[in-house]
N, C-alpha and C. Protein backbone atom coordinates (compact mmCIF):
# COMPACT_ATOMS: atom_id res chain seq x y z
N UNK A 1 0.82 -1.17 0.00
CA UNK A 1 0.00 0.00 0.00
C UNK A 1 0.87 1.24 0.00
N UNK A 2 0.45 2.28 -0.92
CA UNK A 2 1.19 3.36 -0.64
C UNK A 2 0.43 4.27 0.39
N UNK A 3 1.17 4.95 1.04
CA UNK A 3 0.67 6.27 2.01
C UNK A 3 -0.09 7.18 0.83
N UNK A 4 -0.91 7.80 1.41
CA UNK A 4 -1.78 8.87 0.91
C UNK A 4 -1.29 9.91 0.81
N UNK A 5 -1.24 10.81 0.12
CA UNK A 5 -0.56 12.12 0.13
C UNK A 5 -1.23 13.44 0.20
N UNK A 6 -0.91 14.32 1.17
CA UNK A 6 -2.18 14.83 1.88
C UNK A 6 -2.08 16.07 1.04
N UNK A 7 -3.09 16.91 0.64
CA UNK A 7 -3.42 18.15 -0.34
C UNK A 7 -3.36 19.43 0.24
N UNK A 8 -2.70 19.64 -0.37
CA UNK A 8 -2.16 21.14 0.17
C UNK A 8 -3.38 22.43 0.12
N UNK A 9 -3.75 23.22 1.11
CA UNK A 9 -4.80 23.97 1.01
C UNK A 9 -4.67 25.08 -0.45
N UNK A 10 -5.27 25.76 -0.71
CA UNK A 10 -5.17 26.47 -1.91
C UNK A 10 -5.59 27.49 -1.01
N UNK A 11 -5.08 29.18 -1.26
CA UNK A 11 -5.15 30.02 -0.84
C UNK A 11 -6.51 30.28 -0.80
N UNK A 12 -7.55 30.05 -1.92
CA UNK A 12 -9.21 30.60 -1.53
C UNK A 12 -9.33 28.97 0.16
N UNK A 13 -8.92 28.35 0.00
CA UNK A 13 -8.98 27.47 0.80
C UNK A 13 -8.54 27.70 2.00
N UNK A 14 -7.42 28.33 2.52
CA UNK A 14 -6.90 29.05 3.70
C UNK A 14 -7.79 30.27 4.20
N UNK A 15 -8.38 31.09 3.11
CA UNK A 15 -8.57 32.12 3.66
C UNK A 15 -9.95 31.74 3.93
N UNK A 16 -10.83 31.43 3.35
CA UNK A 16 -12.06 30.44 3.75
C UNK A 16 -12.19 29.98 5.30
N UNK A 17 -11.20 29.09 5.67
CA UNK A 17 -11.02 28.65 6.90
C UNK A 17 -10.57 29.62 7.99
N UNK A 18 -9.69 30.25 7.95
CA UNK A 18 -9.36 31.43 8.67
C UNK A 18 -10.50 32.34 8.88
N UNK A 19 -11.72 32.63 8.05
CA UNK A 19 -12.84 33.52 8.07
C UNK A 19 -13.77 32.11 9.07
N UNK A 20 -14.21 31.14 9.22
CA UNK A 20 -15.15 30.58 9.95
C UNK A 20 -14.30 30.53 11.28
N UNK A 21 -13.01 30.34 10.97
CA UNK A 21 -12.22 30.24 12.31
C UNK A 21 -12.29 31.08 13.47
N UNK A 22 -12.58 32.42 13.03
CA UNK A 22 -12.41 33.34 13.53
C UNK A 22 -12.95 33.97 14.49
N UNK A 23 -14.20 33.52 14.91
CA UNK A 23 -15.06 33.56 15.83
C UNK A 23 -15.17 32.19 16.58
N UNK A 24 -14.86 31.13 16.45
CA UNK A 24 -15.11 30.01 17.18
C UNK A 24 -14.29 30.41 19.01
N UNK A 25 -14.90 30.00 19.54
CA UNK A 25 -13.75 29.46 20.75
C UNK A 25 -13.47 28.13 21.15
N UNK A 26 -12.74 27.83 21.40
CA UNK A 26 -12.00 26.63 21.90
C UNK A 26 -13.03 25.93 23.26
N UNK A 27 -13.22 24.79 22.67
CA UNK A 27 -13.92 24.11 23.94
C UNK A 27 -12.57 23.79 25.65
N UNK A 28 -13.37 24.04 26.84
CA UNK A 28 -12.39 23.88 27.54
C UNK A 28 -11.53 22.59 28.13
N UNK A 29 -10.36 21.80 27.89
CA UNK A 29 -9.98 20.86 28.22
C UNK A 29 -10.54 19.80 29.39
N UNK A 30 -10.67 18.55 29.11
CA UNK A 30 -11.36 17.95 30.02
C UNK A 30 -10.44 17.36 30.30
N UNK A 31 -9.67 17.28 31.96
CA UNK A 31 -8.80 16.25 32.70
C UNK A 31 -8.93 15.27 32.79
N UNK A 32 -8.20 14.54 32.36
CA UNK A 32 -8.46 13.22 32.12
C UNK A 32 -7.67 12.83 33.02
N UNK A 33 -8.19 11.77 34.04
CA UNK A 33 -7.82 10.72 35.03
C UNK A 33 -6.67 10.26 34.87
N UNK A 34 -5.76 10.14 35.58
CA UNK A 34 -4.47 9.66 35.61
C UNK A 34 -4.74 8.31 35.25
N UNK A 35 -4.06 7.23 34.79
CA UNK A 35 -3.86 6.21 34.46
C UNK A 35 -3.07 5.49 35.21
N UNK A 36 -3.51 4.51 36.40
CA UNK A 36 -2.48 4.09 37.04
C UNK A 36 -1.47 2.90 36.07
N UNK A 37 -0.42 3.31 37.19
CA UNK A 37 1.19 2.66 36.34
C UNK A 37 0.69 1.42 36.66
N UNK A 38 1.31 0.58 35.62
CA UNK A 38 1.19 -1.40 36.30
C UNK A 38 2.48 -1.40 36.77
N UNK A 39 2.12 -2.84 37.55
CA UNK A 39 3.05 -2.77 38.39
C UNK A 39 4.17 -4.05 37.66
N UNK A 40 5.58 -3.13 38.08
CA UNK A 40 6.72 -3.57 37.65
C UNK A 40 6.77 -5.05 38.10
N UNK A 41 7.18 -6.21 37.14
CA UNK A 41 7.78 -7.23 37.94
C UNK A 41 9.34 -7.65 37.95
N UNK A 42 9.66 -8.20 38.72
CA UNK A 42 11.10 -8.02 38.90
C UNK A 42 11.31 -10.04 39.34
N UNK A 43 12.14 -9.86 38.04
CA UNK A 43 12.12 -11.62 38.34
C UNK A 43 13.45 -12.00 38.56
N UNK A 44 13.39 -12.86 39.59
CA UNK A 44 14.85 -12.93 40.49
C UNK A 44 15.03 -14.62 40.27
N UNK A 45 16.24 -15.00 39.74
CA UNK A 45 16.64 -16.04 39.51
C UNK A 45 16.44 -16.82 41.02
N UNK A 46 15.32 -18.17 40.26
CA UNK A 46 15.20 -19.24 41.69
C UNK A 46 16.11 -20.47 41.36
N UNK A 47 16.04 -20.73 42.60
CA UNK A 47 17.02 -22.27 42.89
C UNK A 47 16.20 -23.41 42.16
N UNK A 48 14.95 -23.01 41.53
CA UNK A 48 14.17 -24.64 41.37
C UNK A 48 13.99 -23.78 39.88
N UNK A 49 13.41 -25.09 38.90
CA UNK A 49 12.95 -24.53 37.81
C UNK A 49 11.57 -23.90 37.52
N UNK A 50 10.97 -23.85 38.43
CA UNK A 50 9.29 -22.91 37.75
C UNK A 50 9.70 -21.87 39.23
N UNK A 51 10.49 -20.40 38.35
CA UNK A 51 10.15 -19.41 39.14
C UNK A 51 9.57 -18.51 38.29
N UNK A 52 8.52 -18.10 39.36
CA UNK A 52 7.82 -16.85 38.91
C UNK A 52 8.01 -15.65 38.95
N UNK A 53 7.54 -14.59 38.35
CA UNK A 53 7.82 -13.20 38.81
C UNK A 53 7.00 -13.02 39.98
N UNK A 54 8.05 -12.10 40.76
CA UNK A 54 7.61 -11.64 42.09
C UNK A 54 7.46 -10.32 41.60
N UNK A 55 5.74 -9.54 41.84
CA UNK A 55 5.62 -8.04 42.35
C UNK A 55 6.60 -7.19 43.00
N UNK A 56 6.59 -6.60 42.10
CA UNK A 56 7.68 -5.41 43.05
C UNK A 56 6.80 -4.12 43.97
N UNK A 57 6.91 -4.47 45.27
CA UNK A 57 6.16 -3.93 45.76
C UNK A 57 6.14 -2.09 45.62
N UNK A 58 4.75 -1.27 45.73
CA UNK A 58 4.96 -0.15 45.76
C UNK A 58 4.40 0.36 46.88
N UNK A 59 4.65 1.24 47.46
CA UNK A 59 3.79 2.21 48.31
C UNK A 59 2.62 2.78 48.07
N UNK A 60 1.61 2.30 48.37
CA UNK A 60 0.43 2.51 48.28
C UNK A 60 -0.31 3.44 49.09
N UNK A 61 -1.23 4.50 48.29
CA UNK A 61 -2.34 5.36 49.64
C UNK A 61 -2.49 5.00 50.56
N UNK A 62 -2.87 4.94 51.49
CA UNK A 62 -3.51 4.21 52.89
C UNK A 62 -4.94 4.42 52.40
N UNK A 63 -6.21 3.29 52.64
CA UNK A 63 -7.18 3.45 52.49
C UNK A 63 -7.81 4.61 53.45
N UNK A 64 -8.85 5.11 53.51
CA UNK A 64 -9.57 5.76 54.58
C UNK A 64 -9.83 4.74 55.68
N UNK A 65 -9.76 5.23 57.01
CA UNK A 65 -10.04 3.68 57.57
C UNK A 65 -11.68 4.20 58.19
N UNK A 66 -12.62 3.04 58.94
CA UNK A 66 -13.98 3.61 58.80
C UNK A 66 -13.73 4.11 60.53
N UNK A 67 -14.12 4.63 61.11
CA UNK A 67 -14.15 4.67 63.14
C UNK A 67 -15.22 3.23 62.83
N UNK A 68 -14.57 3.08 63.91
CA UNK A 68 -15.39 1.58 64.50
C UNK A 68 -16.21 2.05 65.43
N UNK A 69 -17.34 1.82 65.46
CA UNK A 69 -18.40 1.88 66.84
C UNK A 69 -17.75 1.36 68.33
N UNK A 70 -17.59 2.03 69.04
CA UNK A 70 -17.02 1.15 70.40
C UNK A 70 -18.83 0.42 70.28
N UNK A 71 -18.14 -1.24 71.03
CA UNK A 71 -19.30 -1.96 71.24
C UNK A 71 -20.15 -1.73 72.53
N UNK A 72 -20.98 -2.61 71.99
CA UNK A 72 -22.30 -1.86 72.99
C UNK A 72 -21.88 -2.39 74.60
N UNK A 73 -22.31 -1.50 75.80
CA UNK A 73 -22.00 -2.56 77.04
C UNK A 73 -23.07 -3.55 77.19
N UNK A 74 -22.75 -3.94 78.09
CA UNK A 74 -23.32 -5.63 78.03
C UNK A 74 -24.36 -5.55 79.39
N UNK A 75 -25.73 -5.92 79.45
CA UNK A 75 -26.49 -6.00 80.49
C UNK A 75 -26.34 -7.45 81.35
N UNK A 76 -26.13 -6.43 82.52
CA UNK A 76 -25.47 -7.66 83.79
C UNK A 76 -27.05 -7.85 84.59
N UNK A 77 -27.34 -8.94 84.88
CA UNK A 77 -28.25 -8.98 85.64
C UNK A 77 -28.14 -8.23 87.09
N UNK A 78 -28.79 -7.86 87.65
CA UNK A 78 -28.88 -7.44 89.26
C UNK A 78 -28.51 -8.37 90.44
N UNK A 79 -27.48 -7.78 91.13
CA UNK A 79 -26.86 -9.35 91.93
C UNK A 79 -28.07 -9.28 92.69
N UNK A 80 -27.71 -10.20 93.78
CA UNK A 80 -28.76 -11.31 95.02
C UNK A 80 -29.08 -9.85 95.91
N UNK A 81 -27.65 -9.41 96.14
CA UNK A 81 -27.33 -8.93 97.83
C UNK A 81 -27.80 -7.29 97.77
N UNK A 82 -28.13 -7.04 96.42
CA UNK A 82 -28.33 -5.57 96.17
C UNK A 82 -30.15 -5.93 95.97
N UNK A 83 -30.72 -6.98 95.22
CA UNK A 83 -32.04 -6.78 95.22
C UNK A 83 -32.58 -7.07 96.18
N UNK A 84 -31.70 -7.80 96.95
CA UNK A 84 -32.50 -8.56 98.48
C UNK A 84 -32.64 -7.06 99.35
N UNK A 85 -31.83 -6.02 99.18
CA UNK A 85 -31.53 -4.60 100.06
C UNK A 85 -32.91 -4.20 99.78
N UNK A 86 -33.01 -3.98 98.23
CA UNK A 86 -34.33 -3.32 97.48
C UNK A 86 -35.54 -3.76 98.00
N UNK A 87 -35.86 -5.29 98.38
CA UNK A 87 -37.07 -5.57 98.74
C UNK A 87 -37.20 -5.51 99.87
N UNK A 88 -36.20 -5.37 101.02
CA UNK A 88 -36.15 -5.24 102.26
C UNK A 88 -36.59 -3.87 102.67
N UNK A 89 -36.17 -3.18 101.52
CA UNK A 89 -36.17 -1.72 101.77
C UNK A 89 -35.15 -1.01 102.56
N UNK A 90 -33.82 -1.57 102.74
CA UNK A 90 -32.78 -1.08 103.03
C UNK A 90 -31.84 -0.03 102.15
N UNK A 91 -32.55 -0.51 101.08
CA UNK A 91 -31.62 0.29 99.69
C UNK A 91 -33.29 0.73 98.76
N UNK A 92 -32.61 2.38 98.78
CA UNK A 92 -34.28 2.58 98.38
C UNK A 92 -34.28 3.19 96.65
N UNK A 93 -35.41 2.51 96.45
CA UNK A 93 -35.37 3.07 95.15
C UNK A 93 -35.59 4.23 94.38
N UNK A 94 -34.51 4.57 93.80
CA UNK A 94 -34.51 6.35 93.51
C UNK A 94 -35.67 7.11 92.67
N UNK A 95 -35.97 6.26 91.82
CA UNK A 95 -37.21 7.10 91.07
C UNK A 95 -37.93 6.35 90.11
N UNK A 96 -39.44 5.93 90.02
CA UNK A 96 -40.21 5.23 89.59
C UNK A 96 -41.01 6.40 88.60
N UNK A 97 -41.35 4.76 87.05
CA UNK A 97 -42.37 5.77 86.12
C UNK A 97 -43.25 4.37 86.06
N UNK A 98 -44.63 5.29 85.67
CA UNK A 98 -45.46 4.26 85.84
C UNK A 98 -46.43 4.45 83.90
N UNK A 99 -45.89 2.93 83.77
CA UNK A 99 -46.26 3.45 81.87
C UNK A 99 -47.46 3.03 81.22
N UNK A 100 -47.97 2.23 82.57
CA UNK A 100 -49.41 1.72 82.10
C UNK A 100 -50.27 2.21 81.73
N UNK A 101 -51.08 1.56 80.66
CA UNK A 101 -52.13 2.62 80.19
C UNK A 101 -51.81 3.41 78.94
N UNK A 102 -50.43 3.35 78.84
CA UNK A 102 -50.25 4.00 77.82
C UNK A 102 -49.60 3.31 76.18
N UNK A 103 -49.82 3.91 75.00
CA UNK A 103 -49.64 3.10 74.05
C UNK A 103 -48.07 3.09 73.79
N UNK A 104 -47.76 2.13 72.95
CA UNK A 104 -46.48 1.68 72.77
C UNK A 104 -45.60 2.76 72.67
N UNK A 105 -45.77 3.77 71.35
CA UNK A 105 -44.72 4.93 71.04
C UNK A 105 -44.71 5.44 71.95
N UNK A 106 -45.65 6.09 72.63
CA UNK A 106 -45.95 7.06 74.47
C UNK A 106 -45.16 6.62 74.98
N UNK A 107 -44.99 4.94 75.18
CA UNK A 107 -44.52 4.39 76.40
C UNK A 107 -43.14 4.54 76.03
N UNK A 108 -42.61 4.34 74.82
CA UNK A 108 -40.90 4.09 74.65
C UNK A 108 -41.01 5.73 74.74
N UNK A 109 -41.52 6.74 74.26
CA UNK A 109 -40.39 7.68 74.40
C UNK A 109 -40.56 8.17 75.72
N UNK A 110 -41.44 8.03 76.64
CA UNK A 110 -41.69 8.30 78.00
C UNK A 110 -40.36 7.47 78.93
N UNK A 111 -40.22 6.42 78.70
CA UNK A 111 -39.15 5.62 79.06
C UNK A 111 -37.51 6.05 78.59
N UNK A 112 -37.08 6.47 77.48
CA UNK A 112 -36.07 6.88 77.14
C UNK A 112 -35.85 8.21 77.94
N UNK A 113 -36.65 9.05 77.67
CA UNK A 113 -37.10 10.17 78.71
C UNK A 113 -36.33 10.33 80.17
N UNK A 114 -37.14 9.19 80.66
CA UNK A 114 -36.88 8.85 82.49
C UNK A 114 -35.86 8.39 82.55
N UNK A 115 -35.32 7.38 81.74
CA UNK A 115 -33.82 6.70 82.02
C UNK A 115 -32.59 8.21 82.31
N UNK A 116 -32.73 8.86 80.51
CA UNK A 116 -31.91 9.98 80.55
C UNK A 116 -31.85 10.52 81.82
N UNK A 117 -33.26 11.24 82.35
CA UNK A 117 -32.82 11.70 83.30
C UNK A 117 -32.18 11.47 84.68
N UNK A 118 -33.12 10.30 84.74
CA UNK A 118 -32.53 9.22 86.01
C UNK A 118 -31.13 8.93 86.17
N UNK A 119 -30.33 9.13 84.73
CA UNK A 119 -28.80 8.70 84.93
C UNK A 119 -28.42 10.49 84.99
N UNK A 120 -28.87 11.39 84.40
CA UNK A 120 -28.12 12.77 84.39
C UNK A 120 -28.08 12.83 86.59
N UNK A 121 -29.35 12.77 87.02
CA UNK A 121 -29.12 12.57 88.39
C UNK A 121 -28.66 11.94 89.16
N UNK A 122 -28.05 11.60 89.09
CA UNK A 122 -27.13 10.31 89.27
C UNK A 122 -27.58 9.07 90.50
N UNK A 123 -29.25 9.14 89.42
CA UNK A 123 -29.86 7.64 90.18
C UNK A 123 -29.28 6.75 89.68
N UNK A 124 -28.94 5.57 90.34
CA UNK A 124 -28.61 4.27 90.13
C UNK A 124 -29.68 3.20 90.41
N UNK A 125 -31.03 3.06 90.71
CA UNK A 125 -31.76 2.30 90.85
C UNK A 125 -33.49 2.78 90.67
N UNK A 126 -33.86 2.42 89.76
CA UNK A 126 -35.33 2.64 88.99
C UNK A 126 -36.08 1.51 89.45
N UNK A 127 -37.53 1.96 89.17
CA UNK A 127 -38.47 0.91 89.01
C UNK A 127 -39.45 1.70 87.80
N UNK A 128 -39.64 0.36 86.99
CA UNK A 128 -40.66 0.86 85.55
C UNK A 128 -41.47 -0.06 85.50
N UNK A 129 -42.81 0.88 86.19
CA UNK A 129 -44.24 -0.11 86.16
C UNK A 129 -44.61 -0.39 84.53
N UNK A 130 -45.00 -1.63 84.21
CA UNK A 130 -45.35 -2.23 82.94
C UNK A 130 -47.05 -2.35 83.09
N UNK A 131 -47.43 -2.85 84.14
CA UNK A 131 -48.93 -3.39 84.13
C UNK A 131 -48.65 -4.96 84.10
N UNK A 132 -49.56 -5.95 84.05
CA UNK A 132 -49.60 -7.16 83.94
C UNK A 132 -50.43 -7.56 82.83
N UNK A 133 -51.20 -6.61 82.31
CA UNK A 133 -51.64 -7.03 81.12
C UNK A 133 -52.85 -8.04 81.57
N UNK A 134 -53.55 -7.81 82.98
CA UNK A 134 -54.74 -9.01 83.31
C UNK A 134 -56.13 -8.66 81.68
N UNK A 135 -56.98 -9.95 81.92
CA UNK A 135 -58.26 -9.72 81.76
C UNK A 135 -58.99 -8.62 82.40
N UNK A 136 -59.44 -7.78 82.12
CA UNK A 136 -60.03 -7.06 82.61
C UNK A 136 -62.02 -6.75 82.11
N UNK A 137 -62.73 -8.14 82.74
CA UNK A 137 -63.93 -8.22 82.36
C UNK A 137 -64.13 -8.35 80.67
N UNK A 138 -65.16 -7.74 80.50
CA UNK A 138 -65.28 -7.52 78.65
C UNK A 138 -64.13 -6.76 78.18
N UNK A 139 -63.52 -7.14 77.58
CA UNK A 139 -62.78 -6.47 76.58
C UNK A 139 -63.25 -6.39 75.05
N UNK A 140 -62.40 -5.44 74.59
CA UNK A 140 -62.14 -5.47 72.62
C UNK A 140 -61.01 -6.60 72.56
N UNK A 141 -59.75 -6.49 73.28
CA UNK A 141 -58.73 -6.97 73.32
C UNK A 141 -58.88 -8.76 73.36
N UNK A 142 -57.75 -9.73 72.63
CA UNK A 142 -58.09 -11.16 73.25
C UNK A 142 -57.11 -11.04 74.31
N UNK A 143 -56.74 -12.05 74.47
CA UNK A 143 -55.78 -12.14 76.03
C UNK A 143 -54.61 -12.14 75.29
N UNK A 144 -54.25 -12.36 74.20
CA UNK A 144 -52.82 -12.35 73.13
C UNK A 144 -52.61 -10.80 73.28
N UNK A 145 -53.48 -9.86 72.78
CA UNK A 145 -53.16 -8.61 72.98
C UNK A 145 -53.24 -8.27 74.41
N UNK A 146 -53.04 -8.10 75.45
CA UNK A 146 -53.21 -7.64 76.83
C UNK A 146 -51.84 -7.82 77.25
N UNK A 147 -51.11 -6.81 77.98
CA UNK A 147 -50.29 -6.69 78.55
C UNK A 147 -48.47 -6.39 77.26
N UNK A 148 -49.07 -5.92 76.20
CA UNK A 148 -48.25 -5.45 75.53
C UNK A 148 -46.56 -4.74 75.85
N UNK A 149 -47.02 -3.44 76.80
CA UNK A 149 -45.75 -2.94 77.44
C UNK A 149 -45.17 -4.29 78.28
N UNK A 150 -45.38 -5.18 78.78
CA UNK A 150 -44.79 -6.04 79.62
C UNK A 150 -44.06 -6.79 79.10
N UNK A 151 -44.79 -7.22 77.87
CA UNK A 151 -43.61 -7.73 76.91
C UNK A 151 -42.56 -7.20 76.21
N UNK A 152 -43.03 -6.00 75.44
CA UNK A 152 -41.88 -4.94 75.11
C UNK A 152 -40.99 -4.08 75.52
N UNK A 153 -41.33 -3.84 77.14
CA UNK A 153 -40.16 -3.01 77.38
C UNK A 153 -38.59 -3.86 78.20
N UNK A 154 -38.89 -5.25 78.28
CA UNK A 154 -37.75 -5.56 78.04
C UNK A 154 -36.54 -5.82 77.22
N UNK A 155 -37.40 -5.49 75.81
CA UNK A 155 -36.56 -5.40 74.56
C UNK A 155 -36.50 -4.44 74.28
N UNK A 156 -36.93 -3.08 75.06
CA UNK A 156 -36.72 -2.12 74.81
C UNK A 156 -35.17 -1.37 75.77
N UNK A 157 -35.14 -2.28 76.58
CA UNK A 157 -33.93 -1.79 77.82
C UNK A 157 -32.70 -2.33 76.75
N UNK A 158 -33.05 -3.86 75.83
CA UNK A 158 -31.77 -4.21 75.31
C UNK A 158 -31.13 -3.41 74.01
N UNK A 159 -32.11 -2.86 73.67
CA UNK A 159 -31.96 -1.67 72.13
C UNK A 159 -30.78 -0.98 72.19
N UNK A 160 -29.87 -1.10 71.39
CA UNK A 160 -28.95 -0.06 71.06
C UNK A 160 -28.91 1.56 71.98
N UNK A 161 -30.58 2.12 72.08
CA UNK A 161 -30.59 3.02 72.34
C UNK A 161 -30.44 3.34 73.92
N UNK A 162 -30.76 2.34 74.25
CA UNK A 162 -30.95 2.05 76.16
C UNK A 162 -29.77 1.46 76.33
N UNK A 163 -29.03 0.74 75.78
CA UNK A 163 -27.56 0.33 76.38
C UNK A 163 -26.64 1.09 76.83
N UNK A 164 -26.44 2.32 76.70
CA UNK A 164 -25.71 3.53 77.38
C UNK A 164 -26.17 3.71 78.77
N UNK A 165 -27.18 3.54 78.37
CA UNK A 165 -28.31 4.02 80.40
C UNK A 165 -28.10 2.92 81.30
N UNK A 166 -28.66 1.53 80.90
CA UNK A 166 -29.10 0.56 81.58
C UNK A 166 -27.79 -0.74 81.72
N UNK A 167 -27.97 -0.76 83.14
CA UNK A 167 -26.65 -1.86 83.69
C UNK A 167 -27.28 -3.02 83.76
N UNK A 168 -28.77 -3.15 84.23
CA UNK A 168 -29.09 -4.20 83.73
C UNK A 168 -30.79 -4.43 84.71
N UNK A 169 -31.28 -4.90 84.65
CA UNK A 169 -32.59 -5.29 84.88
C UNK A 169 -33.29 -6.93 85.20
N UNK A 170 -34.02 -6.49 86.04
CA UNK A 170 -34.64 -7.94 86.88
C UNK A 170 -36.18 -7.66 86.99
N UNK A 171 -37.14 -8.36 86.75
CA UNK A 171 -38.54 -7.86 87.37
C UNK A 171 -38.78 -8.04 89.04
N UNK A 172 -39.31 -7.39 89.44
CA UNK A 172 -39.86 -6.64 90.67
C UNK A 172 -40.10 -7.67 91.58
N UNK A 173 -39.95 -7.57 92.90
CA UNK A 173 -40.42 -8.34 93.81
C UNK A 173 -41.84 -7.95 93.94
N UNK A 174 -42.88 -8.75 94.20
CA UNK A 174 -44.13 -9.09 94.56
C UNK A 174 -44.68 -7.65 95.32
N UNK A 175 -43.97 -7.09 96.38
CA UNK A 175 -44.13 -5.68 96.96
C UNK A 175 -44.20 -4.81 95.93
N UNK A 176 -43.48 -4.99 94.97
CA UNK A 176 -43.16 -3.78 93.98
C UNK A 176 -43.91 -3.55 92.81
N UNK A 177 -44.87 -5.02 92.43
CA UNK A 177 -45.35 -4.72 91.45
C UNK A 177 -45.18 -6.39 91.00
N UNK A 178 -44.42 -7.05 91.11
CA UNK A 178 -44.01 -8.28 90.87
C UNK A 178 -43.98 -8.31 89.02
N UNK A 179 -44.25 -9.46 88.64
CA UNK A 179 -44.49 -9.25 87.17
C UNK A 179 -44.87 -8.38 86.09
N UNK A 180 -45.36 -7.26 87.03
CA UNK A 180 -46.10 -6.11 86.06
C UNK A 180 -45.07 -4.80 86.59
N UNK A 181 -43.71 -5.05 86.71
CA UNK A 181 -42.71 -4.15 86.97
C UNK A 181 -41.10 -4.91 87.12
N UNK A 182 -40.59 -4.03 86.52
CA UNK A 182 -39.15 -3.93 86.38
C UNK A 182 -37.88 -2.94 87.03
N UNK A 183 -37.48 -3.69 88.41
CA UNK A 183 -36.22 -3.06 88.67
C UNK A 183 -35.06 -2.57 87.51
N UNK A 184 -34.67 -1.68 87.52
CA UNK A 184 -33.76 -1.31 86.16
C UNK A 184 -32.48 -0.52 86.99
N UNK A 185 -31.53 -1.36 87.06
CA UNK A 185 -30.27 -0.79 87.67
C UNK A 185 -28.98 0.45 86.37
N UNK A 186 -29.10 1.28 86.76
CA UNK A 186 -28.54 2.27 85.57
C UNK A 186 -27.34 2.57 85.46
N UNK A 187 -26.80 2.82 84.44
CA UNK A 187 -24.97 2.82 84.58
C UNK A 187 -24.55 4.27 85.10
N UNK A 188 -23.27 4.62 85.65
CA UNK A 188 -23.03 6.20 86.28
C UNK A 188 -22.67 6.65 84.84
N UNK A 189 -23.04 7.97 84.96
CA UNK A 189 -22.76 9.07 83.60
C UNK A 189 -21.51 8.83 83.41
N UNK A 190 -20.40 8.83 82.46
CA UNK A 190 -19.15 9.36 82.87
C UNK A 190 -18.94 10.82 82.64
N UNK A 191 -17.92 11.01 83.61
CA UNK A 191 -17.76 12.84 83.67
C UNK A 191 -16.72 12.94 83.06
N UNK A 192 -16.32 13.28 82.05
CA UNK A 192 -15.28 13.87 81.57
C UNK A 192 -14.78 14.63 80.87
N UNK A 193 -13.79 14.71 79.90
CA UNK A 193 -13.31 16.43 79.51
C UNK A 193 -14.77 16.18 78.00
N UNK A 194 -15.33 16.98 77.73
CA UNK A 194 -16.29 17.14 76.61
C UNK A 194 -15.74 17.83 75.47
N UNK A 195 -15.63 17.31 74.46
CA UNK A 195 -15.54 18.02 73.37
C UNK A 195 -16.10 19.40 73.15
């Protein structure tokens, strides 16, 4: 094949082009992405016959790294010698909410509520009336629905959101409410330098 041989403009041909030229502007350069280098291999004579190339290592970015969540604390049950105080009434209990009666959303944010504050004061020992959820004559309700908060607010103490507050929880001695209440032992604030 021969090369093509390219045609030389003819002066009505130059000046032609130079007249549309003349007003155009230049579109503005688009940066184009670096192209990463491949990586060099560097092959080093082995003692056996199938050697491979070894990577030549480079220095690489450091990824971003993510913060890790410190993990959640862990709910300890209530020892013997501290609830036995509580029902004796030797060790008294700092501040009671009573959530019965009320519907689920009411009840959790009424509860998040009391904890907060209960730990800003630096109570260490709650009681959170639930109800028992009895029959109560005619109902709308079957007995499956009755006593709702009693079931939920112990999965509500284990939530992500209550694990900062709560050290840990036992239901109530018989004086206190027995089954239709929950001792809730609370963790101390920590005090320290604040952002």
């Amino acid at each position: 094949m021969t090369p093509r041989r390219r045609k030389e403009l003819t002066a009505e041909d130059s000046e032609l082009w130079a007249f549309v030229t003349r007003e155009v502007t230049p579109l503005k350069r688009r940066r184009r992405k670096p192209v990463p280098k491949p990586v060099e291999l560097v092959v080093e004579p082995a003692a056996g016959p199938a050697a491979k190339p070894v990577p030549k290592a480079k220095a690489a970015a450091p990824k971003p790294v993510k913060p890790v969540a410190p993990p959640l604390p862990p709910i300890a049950p209530i020892d013997k010698h501290e609830r036995r105080q509580v029902v004796r009434g030797t060790r008294a209990i700092d501040a009671r909410i009573d959530l019965h009666g009320m519907r689920q959303a009411e009840a959790h944010g009424a509860l998040r509520g009391f904890l907060a504050i209960a730990q800003m004061r630096g109570y260490s020992m709650v009681l959170v009336i639930t109800g028992k959820g009895g029959t109560g004559g005619e109902s709308l309700f079957s007995a499956d629905e009755r006593g709702v908060l009693r079931r939920v607010v112990p999965q509500w103490l284990r939530m992500p959101d209550l694990r900062p507050l709560v050290l840990g929880f036992e239901e109530a001695h018989q004086g206190h409410g027995g089954s239709g209440a929950l001792y809730v032992r609370l963790r101390r604030l920590r005090k320290g330098p604040q952002p």
